[in-house]
Protein backbone atom coordinates (compact mmCIF):
# COMPACT_ATOMS: atom_id res chain seq x y z
CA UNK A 1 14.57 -30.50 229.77
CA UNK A 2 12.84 -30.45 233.15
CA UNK A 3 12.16 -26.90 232.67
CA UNK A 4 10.88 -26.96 230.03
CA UNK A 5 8.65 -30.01 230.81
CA UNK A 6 7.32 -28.15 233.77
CA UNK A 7 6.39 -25.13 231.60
CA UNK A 8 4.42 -27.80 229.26
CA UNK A 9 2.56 -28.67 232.73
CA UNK A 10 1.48 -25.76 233.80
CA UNK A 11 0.18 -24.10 230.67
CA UNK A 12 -2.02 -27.78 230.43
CA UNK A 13 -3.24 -27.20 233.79
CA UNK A 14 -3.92 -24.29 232.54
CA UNK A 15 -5.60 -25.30 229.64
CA UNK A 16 -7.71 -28.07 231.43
CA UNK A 17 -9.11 -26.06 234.30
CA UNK A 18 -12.68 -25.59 234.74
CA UNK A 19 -12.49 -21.62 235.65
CA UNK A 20 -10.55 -21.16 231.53
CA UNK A 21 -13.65 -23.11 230.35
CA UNK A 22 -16.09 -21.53 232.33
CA UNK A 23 -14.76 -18.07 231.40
CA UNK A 24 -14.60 -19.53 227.44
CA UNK A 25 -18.54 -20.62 227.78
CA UNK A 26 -19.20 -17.48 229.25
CA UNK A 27 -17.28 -15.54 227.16
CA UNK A 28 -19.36 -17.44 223.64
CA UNK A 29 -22.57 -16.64 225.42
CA UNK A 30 -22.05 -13.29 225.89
CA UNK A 31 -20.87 -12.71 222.55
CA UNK A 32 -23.63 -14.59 220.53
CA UNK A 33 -26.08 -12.66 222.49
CA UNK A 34 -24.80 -9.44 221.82
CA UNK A 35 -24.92 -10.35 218.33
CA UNK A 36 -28.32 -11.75 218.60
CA UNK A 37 -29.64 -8.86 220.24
CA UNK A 38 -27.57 -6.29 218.16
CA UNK A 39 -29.66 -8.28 214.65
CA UNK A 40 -33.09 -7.84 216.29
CA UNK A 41 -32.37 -4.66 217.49
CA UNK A 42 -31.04 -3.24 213.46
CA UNK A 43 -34.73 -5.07 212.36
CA UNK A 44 -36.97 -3.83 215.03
CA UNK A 45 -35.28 -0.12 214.62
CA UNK A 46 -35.85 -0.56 210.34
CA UNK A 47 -38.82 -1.87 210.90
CA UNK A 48 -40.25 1.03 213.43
CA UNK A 49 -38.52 4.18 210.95
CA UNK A 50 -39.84 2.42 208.03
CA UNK A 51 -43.60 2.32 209.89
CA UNK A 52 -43.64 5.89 211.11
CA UNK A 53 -42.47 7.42 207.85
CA UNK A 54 -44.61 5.43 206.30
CA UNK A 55 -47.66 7.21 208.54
CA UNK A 56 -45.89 10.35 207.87
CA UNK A 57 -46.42 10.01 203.70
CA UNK A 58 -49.61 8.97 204.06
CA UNK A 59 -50.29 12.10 206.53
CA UNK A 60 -52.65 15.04 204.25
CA UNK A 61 -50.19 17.32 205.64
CA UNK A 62 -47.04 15.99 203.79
CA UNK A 63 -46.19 17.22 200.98
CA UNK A 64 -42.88 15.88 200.41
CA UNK A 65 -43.10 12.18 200.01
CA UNK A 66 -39.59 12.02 198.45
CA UNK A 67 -37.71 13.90 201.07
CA UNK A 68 -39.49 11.38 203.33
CA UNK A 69 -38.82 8.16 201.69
CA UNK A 70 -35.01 9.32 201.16
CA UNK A 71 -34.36 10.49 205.06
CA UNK A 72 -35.98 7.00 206.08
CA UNK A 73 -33.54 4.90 203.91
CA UNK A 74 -30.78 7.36 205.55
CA UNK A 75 -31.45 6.43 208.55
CA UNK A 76 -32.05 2.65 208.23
CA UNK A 77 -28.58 2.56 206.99
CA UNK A 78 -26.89 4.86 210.08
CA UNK A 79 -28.95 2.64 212.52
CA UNK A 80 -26.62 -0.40 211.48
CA UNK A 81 -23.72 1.14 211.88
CA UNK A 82 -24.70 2.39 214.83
CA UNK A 83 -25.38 -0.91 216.47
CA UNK A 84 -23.12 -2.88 215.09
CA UNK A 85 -19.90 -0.56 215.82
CA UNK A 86 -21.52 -0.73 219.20
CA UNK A 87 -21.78 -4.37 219.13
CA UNK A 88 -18.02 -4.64 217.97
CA UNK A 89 -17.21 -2.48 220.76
CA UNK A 90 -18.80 -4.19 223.75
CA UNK A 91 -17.88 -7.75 221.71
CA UNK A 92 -13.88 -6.69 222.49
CA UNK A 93 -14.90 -5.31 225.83
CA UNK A 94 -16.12 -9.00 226.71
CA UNK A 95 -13.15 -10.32 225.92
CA UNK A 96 -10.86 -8.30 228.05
CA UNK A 97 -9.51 -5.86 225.19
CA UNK A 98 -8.64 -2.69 226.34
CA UNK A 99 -11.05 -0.46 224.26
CA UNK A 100 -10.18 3.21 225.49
CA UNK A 101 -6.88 2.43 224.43
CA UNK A 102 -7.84 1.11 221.58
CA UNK A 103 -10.28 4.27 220.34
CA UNK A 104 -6.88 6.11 221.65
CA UNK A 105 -4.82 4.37 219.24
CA UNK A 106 -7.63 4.45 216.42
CA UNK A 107 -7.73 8.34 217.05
CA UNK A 108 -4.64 8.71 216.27
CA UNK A 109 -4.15 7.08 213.57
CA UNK A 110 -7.54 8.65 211.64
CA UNK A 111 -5.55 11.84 212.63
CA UNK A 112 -2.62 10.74 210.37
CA UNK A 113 -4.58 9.61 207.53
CA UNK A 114 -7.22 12.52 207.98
CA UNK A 115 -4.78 14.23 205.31
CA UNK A 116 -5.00 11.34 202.92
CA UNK A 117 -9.06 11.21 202.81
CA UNK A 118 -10.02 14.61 201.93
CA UNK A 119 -12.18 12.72 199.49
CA UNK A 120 -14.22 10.87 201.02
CA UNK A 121 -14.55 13.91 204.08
CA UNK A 122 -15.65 15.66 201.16
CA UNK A 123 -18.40 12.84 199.86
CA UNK A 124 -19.65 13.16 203.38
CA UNK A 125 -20.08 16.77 203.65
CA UNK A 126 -21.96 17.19 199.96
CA UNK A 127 -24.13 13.83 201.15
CA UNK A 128 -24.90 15.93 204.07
CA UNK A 129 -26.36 18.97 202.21
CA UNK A 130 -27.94 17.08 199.07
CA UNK A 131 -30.48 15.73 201.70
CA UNK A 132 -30.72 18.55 203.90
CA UNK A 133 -31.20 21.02 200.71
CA UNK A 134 -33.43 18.04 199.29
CA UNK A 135 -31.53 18.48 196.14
CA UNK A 136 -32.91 15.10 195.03
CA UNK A 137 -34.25 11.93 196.40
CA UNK A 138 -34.98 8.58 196.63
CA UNK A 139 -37.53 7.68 193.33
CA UNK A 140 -36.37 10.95 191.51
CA UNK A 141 -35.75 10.83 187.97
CA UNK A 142 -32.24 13.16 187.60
CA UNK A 143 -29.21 13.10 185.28
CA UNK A 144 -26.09 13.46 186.81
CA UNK A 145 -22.68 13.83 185.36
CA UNK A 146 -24.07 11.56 182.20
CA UNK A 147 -25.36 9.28 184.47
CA UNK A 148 -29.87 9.37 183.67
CA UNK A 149 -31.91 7.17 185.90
CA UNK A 150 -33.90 6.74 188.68
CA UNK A 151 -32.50 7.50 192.46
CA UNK A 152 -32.35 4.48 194.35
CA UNK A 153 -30.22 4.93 196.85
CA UNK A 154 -28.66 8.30 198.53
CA UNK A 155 -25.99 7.73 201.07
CA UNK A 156 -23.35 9.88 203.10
CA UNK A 157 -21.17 8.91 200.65
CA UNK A 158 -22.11 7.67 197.17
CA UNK A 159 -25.55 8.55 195.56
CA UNK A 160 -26.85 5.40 193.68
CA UNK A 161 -28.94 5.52 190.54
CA UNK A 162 -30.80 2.97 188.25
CA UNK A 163 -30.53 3.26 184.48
CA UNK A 164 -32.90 2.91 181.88
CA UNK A 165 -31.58 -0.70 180.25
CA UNK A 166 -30.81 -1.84 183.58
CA UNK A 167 -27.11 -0.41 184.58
CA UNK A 168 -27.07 0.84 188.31
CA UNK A 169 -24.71 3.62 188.61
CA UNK A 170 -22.55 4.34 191.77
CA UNK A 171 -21.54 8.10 192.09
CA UNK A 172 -19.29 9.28 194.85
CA UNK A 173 -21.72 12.87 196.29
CA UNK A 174 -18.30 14.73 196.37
CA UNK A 175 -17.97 13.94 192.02
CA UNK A 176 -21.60 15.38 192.16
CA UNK A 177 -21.77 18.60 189.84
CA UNK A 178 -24.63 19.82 187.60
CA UNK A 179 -28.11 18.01 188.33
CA UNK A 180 -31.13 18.12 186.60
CA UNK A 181 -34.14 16.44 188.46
CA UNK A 182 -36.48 15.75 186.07
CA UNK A 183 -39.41 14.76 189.02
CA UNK A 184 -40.06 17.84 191.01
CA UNK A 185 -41.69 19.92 188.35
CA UNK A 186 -44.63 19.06 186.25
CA UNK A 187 -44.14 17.84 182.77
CA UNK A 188 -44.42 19.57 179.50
CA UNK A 189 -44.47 18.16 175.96
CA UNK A 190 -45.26 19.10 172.64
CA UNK A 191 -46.96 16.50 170.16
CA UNK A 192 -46.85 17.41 166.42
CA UNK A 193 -48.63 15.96 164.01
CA UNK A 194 -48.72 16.18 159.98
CA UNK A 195 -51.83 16.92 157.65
CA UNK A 196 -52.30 17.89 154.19
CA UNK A 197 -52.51 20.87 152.44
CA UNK A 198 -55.99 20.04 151.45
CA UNK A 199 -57.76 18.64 154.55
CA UNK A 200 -60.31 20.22 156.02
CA UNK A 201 -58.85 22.28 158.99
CA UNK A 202 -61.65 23.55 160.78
CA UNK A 203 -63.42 20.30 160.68
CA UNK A 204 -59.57 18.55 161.99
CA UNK A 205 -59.53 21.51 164.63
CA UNK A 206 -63.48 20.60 165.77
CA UNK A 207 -62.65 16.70 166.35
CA UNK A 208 -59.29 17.34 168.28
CA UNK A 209 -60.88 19.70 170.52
CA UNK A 210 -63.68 17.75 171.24
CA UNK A 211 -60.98 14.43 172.03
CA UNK A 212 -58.81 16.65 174.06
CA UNK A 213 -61.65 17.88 176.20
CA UNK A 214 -62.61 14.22 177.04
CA UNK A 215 -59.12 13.42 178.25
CA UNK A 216 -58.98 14.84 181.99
CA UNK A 217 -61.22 11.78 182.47
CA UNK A 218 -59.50 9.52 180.96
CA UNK A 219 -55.92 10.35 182.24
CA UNK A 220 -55.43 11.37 185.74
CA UNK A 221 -51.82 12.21 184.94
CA UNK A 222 -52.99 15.36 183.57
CA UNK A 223 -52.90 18.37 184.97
CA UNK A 224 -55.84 20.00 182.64
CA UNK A 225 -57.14 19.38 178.88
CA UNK A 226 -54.56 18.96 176.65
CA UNK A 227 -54.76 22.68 174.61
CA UNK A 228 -54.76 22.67 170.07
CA UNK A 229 -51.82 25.55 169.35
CA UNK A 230 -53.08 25.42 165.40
CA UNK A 231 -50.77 25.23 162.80
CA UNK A 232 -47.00 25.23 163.35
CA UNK A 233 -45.26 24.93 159.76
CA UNK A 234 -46.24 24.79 156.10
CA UNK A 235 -43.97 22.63 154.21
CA UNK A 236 -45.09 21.79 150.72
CA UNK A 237 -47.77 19.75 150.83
CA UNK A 238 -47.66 19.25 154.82
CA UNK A 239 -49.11 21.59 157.30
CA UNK A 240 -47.57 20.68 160.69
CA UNK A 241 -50.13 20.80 163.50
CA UNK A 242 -49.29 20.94 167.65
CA UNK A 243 -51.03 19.96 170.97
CA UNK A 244 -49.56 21.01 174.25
CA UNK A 245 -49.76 19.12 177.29
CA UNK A 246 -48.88 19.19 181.09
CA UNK A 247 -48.99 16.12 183.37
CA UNK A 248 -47.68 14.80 186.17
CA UNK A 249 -43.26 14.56 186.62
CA UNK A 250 -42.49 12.03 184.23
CA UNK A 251 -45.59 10.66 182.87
CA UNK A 252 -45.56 12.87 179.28
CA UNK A 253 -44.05 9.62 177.56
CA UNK A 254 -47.58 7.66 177.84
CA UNK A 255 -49.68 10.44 177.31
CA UNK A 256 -47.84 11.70 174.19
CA UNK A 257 -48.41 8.09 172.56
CA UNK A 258 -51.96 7.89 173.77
CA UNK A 259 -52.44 10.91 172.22
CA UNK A 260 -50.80 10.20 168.81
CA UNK A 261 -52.43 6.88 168.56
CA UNK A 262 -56.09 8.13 168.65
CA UNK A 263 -55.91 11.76 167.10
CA UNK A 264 -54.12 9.11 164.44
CA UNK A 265 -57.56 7.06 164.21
CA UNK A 266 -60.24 9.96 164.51
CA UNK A 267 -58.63 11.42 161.53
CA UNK A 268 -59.27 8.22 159.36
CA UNK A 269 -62.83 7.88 160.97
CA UNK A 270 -63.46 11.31 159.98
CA UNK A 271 -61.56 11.14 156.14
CA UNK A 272 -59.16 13.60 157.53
CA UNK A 273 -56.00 12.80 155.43
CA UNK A 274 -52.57 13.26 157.32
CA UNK A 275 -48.78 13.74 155.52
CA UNK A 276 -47.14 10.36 154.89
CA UNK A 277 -43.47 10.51 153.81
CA UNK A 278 -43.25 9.84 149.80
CA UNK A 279 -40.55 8.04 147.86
CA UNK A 280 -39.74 8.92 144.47
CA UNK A 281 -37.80 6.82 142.03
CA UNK A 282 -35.94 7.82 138.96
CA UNK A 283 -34.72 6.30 135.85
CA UNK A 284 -30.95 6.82 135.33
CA UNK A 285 -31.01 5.18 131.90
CA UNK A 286 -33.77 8.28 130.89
CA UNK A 287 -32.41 10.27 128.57
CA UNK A 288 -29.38 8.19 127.85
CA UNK A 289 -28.52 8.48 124.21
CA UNK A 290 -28.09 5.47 122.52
């Protein structure tokens, strides 16, 4: 009993001296600055990569804006890890932890599961070269593996992409296989439209290449005057009629329905009569003896 109630004394001398509280106070400061300075210094360094690619897009002598806009988000996001595993690191070494040993101990043990995370070495590897081969990038329109959307996101590891109705997709780079980017090329599309037999097809052929001239003007997503191919099919009473176009990567869609819409209403300003489908109804009872 009296040894142990001398241990009890000691450890609350312990406990209540001023140099264990000192080192304590100390100890807090130190850490909530390194934190504090480790936060401004993540959103001063996103802040300056984010500013001087920003000069770089806007430089005349860029002329990869995507490859830009995806190496700055790679960046911003290897900054923080940066600083905060260095953070964590000088964190432990304030309070007395060891943290060669430590790294020592952590090295070895990465070395034992090395042989267990061949997939995610391999994620890292194919990130690698999808940015350095600027296979894709950030604000790309791609299909990959089923998944269609817009790139929002293109890390070491996974590759994130936004679909149409809203899904977000999450694709680990090393389950990557067959890509089609649909935003480094120009556009192409085809827009078919259906007249009679018996319009007028020179006077059809004047008043769409007099609209399609005038578009250049009106749509700076083309890349020149839409171009009248003629006459496509004959199918009974429909002749099938085509206008090519080229525009910008991915803005065909609005074009194509600008297009439709008012070739649609210069042909009933001008009495040009276009193909509607027909129904046709039949009498079962005809024919029925009674």
């Amino acid at each position: 009993m009296e040894w142990n109630k001398k241990l009890m004394e000691r450890y609350w001398e312990k406990l209540t001296s001023d140099k264990l509280w000192e080192n304590v106070i100390d100890t807090s400061i130190e850490i909530v600055l390194i934190l504090l300075a480790s936060w401004i210094a993540v959103r001063m360094g996103k802040k300056l990569i984010k500013k001087l690619f920003l000069i770089r897009m806007r430089s005349p002598l860029n002329h990869s804006e995507r490859r830009q806009r995806t190496i700055s988000r790679l960046l911003q996001s290897v900054i923080s890890y940066v600083v905060y595993f260095s953070a964590i690191i000088a964190i432990l070494s304030s309070l007395n932890i060891k943290v060669a040993g430590l790294l020592a101990g952590a090295g070895i043990v990465g070395l034992a599961i090395g042989f267990g995370a061949q997939s995610l070495v391999k994620d890292v590897i194919t990130g690698f070269f999808i940015i350095f081969e600027d296979q894709f990038g950030v604000g790309d329109y791609i299909k990959i593996n089923g998944a269609e959307g817009t790139v929002v996101e293109i890390g070491l590891r996974t590759t994130k992409i936004n679909g149409g109705t809203g899904e977000q997709f999450i694709i680990p780079n090393g389950a990557i296989g067959e890509v089609v980017n649909y935003s480094v090329n120009n556009s192409k599309i085809f827009i078919d439209l259906q007249m009679t037999t018996d319009a007028d097809f020179e006077k059809a052929e004047t008043v769409i290449n007099q609209y399609l001239e005038s578009l250049p003007e009106k749509h700076k997503e083309l890349i020149a005057a839409p171009v009248f191919l003629g006459v496509q099919n004959v199918k009974g009473t429909e002749v099938t009629i085509r206008i090519a176009a080229e525009t910008l990567p991915q803005q065909q869609y609005g074009v194509a329905r600008s297009i439709r819409r008012d070739v649609t209403k210069l042909f009933e300003e001008h009495r040009i009569p276009m193909a509607h489908p027909k129904m046709m109804f039949y009498d079962k009872g005809e024919g029925r003896s009674e």
